[in-house]
Protein backbone atom coordinates (compact mmCIF):
# COMPACT_ATOMS: atom_id res chain seq x y z
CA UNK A 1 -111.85 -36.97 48.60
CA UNK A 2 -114.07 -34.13 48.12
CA UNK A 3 -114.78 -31.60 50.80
CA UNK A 4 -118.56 -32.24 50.43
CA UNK A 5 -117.83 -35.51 51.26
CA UNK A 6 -115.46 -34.80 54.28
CA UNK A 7 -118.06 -33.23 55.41
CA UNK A 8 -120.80 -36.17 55.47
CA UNK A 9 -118.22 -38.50 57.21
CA UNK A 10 -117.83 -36.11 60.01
CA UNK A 11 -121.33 -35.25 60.23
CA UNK A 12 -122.11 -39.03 60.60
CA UNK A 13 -119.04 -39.20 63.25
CA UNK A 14 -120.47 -36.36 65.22
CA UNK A 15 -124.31 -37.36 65.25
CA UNK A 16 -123.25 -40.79 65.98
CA UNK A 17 -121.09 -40.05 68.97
CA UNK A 18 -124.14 -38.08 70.61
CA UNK A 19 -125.70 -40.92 69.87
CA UNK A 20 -123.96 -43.44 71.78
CA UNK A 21 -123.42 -40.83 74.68
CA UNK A 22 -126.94 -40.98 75.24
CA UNK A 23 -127.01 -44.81 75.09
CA UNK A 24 -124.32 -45.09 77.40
CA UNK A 25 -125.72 -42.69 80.00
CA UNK A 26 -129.19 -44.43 79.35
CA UNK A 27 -128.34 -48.24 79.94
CA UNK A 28 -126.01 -46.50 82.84
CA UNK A 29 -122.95 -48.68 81.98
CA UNK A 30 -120.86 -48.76 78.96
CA UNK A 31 -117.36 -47.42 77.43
CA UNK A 32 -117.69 -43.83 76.21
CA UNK A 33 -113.60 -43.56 76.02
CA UNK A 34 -112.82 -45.96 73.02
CA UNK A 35 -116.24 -45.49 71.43
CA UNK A 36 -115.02 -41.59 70.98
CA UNK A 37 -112.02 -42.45 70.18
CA UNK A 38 -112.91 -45.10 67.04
CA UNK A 39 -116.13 -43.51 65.69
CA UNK A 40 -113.97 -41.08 63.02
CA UNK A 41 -112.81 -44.70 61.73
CA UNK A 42 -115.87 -46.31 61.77
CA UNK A 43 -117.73 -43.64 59.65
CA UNK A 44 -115.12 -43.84 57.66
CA UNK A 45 -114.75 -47.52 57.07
CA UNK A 46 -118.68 -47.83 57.05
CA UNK A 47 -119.08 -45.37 54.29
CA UNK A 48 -116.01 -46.28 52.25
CA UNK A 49 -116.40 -50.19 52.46
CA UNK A 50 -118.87 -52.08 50.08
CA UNK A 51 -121.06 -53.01 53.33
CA UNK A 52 -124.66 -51.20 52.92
CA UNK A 53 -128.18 -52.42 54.60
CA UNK A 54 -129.49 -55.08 53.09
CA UNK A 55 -126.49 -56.82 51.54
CA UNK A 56 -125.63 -58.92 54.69
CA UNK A 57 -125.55 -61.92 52.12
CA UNK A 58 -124.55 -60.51 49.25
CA UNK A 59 -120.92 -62.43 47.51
CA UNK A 60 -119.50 -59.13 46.59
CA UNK A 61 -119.54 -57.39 49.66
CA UNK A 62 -116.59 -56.33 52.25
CA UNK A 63 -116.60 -57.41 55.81
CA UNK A 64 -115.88 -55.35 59.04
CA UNK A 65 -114.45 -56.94 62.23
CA UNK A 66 -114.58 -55.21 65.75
CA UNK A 67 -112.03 -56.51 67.90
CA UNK A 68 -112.21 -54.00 70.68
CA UNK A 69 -115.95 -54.43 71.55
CA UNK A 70 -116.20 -52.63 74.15
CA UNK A 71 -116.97 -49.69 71.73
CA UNK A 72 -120.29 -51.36 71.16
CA UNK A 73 -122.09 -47.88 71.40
CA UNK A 74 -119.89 -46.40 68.36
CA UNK A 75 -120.85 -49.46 66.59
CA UNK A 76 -124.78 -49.23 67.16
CA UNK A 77 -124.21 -45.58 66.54
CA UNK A 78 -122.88 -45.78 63.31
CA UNK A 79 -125.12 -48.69 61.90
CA UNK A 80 -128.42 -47.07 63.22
CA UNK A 81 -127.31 -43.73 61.39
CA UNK A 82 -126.38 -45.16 58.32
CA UNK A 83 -130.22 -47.25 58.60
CA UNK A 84 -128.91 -50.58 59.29
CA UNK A 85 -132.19 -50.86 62.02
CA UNK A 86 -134.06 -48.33 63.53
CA UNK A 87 -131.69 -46.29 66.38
CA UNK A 88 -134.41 -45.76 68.14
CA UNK A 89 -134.43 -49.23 69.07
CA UNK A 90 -131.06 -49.39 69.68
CA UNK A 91 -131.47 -46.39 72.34
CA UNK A 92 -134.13 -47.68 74.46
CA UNK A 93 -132.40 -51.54 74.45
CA UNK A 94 -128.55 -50.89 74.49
CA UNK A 95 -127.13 -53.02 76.99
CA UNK A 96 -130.69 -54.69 78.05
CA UNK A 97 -131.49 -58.27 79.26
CA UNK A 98 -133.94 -58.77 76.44
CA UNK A 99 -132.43 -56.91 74.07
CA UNK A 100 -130.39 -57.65 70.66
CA UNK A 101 -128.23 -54.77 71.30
CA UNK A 102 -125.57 -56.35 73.81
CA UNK A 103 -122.39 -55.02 75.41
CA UNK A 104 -120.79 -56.21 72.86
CA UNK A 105 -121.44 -56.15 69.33
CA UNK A 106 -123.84 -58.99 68.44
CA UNK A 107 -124.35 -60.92 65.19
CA UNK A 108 -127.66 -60.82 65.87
CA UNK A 109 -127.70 -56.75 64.90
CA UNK A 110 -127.97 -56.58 60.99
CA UNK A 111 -124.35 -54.87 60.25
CA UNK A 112 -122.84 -57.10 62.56
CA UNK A 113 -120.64 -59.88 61.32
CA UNK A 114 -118.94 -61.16 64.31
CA UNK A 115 -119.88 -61.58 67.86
CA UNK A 116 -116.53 -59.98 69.58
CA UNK A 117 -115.80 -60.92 73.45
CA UNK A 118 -112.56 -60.74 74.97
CA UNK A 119 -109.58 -58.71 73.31
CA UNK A 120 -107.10 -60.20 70.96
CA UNK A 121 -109.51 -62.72 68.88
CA UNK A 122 -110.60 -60.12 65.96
CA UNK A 123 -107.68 -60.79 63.91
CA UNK A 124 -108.06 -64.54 64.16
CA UNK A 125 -111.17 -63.89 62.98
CA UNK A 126 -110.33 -61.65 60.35
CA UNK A 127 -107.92 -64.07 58.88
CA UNK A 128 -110.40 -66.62 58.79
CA UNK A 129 -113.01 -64.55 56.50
CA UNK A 130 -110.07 -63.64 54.44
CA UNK A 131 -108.57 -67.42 53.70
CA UNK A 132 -112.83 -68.26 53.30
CA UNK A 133 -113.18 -65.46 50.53
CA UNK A 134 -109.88 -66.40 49.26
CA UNK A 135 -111.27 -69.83 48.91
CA UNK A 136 -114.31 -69.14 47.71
CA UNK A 137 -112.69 -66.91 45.06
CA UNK A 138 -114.82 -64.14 45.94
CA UNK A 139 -113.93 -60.21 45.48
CA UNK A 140 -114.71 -58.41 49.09
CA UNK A 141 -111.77 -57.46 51.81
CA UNK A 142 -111.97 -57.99 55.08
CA UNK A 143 -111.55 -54.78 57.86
CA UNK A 144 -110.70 -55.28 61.17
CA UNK A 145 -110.65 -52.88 64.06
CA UNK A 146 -108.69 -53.23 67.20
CA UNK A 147 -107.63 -51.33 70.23
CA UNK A 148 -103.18 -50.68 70.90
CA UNK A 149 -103.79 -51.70 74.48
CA UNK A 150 -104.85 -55.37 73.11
CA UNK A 151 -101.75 -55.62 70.92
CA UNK A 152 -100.29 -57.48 73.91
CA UNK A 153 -102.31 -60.40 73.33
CA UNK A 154 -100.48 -63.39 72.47
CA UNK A 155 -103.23 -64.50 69.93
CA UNK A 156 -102.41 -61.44 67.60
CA UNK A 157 -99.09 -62.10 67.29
CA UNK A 158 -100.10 -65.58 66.10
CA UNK A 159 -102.41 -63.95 63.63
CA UNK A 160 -99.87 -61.65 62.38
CA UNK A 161 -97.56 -64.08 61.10
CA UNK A 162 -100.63 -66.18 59.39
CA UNK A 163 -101.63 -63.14 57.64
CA UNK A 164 -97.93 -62.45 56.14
CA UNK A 165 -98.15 -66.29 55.58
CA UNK A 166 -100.73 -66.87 53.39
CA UNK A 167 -100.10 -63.10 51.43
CA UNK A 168 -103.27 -61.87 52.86
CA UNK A 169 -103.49 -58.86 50.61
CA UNK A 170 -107.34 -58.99 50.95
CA UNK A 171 -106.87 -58.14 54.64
CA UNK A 172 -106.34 -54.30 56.16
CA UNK A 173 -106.08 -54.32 59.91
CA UNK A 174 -106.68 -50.63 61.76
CA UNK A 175 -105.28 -49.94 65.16
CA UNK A 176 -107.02 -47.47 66.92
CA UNK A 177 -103.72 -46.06 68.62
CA UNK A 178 -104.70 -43.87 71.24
CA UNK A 179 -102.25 -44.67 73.72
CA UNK A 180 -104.41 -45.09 76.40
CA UNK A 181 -106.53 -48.62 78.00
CA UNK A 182 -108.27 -49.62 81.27
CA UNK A 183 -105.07 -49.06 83.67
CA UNK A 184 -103.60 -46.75 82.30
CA UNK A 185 -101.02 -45.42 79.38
CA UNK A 186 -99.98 -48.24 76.93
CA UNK A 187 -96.26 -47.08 77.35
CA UNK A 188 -96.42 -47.62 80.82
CA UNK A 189 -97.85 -50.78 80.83
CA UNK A 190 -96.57 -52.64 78.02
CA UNK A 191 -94.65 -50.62 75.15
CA UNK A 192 -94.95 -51.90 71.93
CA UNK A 193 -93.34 -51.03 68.99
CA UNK A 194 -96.31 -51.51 67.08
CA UNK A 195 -94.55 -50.45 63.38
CA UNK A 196 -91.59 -52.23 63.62
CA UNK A 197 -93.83 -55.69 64.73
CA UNK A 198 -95.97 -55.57 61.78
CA UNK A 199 -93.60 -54.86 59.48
CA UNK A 200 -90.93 -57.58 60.71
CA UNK A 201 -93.72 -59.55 60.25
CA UNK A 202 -93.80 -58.84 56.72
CA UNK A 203 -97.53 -56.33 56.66
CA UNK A 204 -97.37 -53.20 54.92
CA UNK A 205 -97.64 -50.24 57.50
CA UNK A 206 -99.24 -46.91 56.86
CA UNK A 207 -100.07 -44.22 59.57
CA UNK A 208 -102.37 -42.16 59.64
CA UNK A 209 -104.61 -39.47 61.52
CA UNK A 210 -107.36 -41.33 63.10
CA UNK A 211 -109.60 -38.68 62.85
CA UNK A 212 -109.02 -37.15 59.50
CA UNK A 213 -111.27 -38.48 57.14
CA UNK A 214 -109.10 -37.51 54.39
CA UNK A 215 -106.24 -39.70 55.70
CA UNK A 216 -107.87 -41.97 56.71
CA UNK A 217 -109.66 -42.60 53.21
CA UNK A 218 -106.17 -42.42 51.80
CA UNK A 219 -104.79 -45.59 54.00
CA UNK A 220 -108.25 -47.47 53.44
CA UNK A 221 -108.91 -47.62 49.86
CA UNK A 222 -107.40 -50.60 47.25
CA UNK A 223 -104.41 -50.09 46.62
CA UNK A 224 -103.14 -50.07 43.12
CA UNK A 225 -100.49 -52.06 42.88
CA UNK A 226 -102.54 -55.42 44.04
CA UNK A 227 -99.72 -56.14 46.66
CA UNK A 228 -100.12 -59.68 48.19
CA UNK A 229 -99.27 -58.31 52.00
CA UNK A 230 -101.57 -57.64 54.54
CA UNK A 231 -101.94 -54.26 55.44
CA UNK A 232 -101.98 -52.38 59.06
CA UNK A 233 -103.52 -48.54 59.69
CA UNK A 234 -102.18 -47.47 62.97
CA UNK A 235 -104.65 -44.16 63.37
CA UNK A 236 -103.27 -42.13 65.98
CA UNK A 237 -106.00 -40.97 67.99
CA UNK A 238 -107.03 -39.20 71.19
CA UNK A 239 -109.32 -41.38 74.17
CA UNK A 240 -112.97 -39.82 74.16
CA UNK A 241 -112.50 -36.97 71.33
CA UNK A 242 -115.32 -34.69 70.93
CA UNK A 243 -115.80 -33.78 74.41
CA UNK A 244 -113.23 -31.65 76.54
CA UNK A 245 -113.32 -33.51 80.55
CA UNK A 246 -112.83 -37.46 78.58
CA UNK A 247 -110.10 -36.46 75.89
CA UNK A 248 -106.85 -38.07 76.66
CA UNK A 249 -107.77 -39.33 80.16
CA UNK A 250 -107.23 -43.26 80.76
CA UNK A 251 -110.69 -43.29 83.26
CA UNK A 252 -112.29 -42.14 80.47
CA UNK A 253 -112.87 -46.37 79.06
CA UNK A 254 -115.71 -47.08 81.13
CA UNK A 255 -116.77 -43.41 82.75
CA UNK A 256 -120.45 -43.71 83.06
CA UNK A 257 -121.91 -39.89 82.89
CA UNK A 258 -124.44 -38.42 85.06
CA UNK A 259 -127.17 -36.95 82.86
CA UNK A 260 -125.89 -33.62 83.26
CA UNK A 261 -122.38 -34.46 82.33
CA UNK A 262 -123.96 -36.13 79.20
CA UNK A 263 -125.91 -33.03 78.72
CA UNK A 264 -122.67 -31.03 78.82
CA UNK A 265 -120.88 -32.80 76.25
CA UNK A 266 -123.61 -32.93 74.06
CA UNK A 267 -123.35 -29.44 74.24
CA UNK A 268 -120.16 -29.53 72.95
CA UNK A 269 -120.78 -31.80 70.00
CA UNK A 270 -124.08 -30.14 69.33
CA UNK A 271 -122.28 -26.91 67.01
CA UNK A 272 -120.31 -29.45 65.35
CA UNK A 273 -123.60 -31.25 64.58
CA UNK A 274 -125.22 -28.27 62.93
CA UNK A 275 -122.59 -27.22 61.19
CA UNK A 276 -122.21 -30.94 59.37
CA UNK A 277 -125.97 -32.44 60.04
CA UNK A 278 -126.24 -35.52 59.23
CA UNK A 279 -129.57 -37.27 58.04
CA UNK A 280 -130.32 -40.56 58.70
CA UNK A 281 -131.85 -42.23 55.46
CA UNK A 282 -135.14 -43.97 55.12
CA UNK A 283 -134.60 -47.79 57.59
CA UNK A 284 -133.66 -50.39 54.87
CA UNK A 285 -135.65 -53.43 55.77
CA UNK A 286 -134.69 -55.70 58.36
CA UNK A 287 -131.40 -57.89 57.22
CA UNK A 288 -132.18 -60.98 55.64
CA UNK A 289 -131.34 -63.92 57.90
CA UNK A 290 -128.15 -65.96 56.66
CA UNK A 291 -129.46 -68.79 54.68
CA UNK A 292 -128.73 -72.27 55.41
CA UNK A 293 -125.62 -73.18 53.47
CA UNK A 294 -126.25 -75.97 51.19
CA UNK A 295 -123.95 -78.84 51.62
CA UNK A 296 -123.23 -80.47 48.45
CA UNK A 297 -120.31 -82.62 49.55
CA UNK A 298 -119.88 -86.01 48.20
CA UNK A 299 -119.60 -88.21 51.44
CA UNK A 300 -118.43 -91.10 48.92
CA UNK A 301 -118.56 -94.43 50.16
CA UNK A 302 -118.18 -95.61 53.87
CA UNK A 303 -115.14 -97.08 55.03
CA UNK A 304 -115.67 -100.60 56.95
CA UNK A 305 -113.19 -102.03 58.91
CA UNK A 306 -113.60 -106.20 59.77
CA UNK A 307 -114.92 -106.76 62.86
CA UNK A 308 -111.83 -107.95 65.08
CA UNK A 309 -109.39 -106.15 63.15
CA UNK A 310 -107.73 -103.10 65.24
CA UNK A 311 -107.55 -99.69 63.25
CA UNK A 312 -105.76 -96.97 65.21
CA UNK A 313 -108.07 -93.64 64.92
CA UNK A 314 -105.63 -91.49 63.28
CA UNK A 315 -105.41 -93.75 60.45
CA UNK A 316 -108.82 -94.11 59.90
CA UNK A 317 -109.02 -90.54 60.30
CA UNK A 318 -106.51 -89.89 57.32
CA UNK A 319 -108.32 -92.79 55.44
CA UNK A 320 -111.45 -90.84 55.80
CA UNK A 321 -109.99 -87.64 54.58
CA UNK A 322 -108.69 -88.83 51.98
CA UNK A 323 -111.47 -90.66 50.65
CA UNK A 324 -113.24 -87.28 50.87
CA UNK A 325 -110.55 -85.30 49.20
CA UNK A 326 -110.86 -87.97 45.98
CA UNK A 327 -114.47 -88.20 45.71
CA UNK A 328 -115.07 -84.01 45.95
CA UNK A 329 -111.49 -82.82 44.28
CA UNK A 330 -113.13 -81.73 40.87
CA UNK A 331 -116.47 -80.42 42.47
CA UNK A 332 -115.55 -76.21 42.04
CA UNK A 333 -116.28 -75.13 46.37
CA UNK A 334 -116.93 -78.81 47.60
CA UNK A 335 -113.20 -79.17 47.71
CA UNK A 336 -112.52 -79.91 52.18
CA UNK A 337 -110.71 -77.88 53.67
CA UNK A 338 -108.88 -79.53 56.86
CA UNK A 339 -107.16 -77.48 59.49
CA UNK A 340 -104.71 -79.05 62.16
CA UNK A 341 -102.78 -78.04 64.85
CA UNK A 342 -99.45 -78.97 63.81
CA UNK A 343 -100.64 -83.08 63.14
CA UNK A 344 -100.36 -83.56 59.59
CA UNK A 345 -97.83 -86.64 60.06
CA UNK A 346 -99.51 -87.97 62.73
CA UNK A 347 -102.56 -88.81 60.02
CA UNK A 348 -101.61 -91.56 58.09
């Protein structure tokens, strides 16, 4: 990477955390700790992955999951900069009743591919794009972000082991490893050896320095030698970077700040803004809504059953199945794809 464009990626990083400062401190609720914290990966990821305005539908492109969405405002902050909408918009409705620009990040934001809600699910998720592009035999990868204080969930641990599984090599998960969450330190509250899990699991591990663009380009590009293993970034970073009274404190995840407190830290940011300024380009047009996916499945014929003669459901559920399987198995992406929680030989 090329210091000219070291410096773009932290100009957008800086710009975009005053950004969602001001959001924050406008909507008066919000979490300014882990939106700090992420928003070196998210410029970044936004500006390295094949993801721009416009190409919501596009076969070719690269998808980006937030996991940890309470860091909504980095999010916004990043999209609006890079002219996914107009930021303006997303300043005066962040975190409003009638607005698109929710707590969370919404789907309904162009930019957006995943609704997130409660910590653990994004790598579920991410999975599931990965096995669909897999599938589909398309080209893009599939990001996603999460928080080290939500490695405890049970559901990512479940995820983990799909992913090394099915040789997810089209999936790169990034830990934003801060080593702080809502209560407290992650040591204190559950220690994880994050490293060791993944890579029992059978991911390939890299660290790097969560807010070095250089490093963090380095663990985020393709790798060369087209390895079939999922891949894990644990960025080491440090809770609300950028501004001095929120680095490395825990209260920092949901500290609201008084207008003059968000006037100091812009005042902070603000020389690290001129030095790098970054310039939003021209709104791209508003994304294109998803079109309707055309079903061309063959429903073949019906299966009828005498009247008066019993048929227990799971049988007619594997006779169904199957009958769809035969009458769409040489139709290229009408092929079904079934999934089932451990009840394979219970279908008959």
């Amino acid at each position: 990477m090329e210091s000219a464009q070291r410096r773009v990626i932290e100009g957008l990083a800086t710009q975009a955390r005053m950004d969602a400062l001001n959001m924050i401190t406008r909507a008066g609720s919000g979490h300014p700790g882990g939106a700090l914290s992420s928003m070196d990966l998210y410029a970044t990821l936004w500006l390295c992955a094949h993801a721009a305005p416009g190409d919501e539908c596009a076969t070719n492109r690269d998808y980006i999951v937030v996991s940890h969405g309470h860091t909504a405002a980095g999010v916004y902050a990043i999209l609006g900069n890079l002219g996914f909408f107009d930021l303006e918009d997303c300043r005066r409705g962040f975190r409003t009743a009638d607005g698109v620009f929710e707590g969370h990040p919404c789907a309904r934001v162009p930019g957006v591919q995943w609704c997130s809600g409660s910590l653990g699910q994004g790598l579920s998720v991410g999975c599931g794009f990965a096995l669909g592009l897999r599938q589909r035999g398309l080209p893009g990868r599939v990001f996603v972000v999460m928080g080290d204080g939500e490695q405890a969930k049970g559901q990512i641990a479940e995820a983990r082991d799909l992913a090394a599984k099915y040789h997810l090599g089209n999936l790169l998960a990034i830990v934003d490893c801060n080593g702080l969450q809502a209560s407290g330190a992650v040591e204190e509250i559950l220690p994880l050896d994050l490293a060791a899990m993944y890579s029992a699991a059978g991911w390939r591990v890299i660290h790097a320095d969560g807010h070095d663009p250089v490093d963090l380009y380095r663990a985020l590009r393709p790798g060369t030698d087209a390895s079939p293993q999922p891949t894990v970034v644990l960025a080491r970073t440090i809770m609300g970077k950028g501004v001095s009274f929120l680095e490395g404190r825990f209260e920092s995840h949901g500290r609201v700040l008084k207008d003059e407190e968000c006037a100091t830290a812009l005042a902070e940011l603000r020389p690290l803004a001129e030095t790098n300024p970054w310039q939003v380009p021209k709104r791209a047009a508003l994304a294109k809504p998803a079109q309707p996916i055309e079903l061309t499945v063959n429903a073949g014929k019906p299966l009828v059953y005498q009247a008066g003669k019993s048929v227990d459901c799971r049988t007619a559920v594997g006779a169904a199945l199957l009958s769809l399987a035969a009458a769409n198995q040489s139709r290229p992406g009408a092929a079904p794809v079934v999934l089932d929680c451990d009840l394979m030989d219970s279908l008959r």
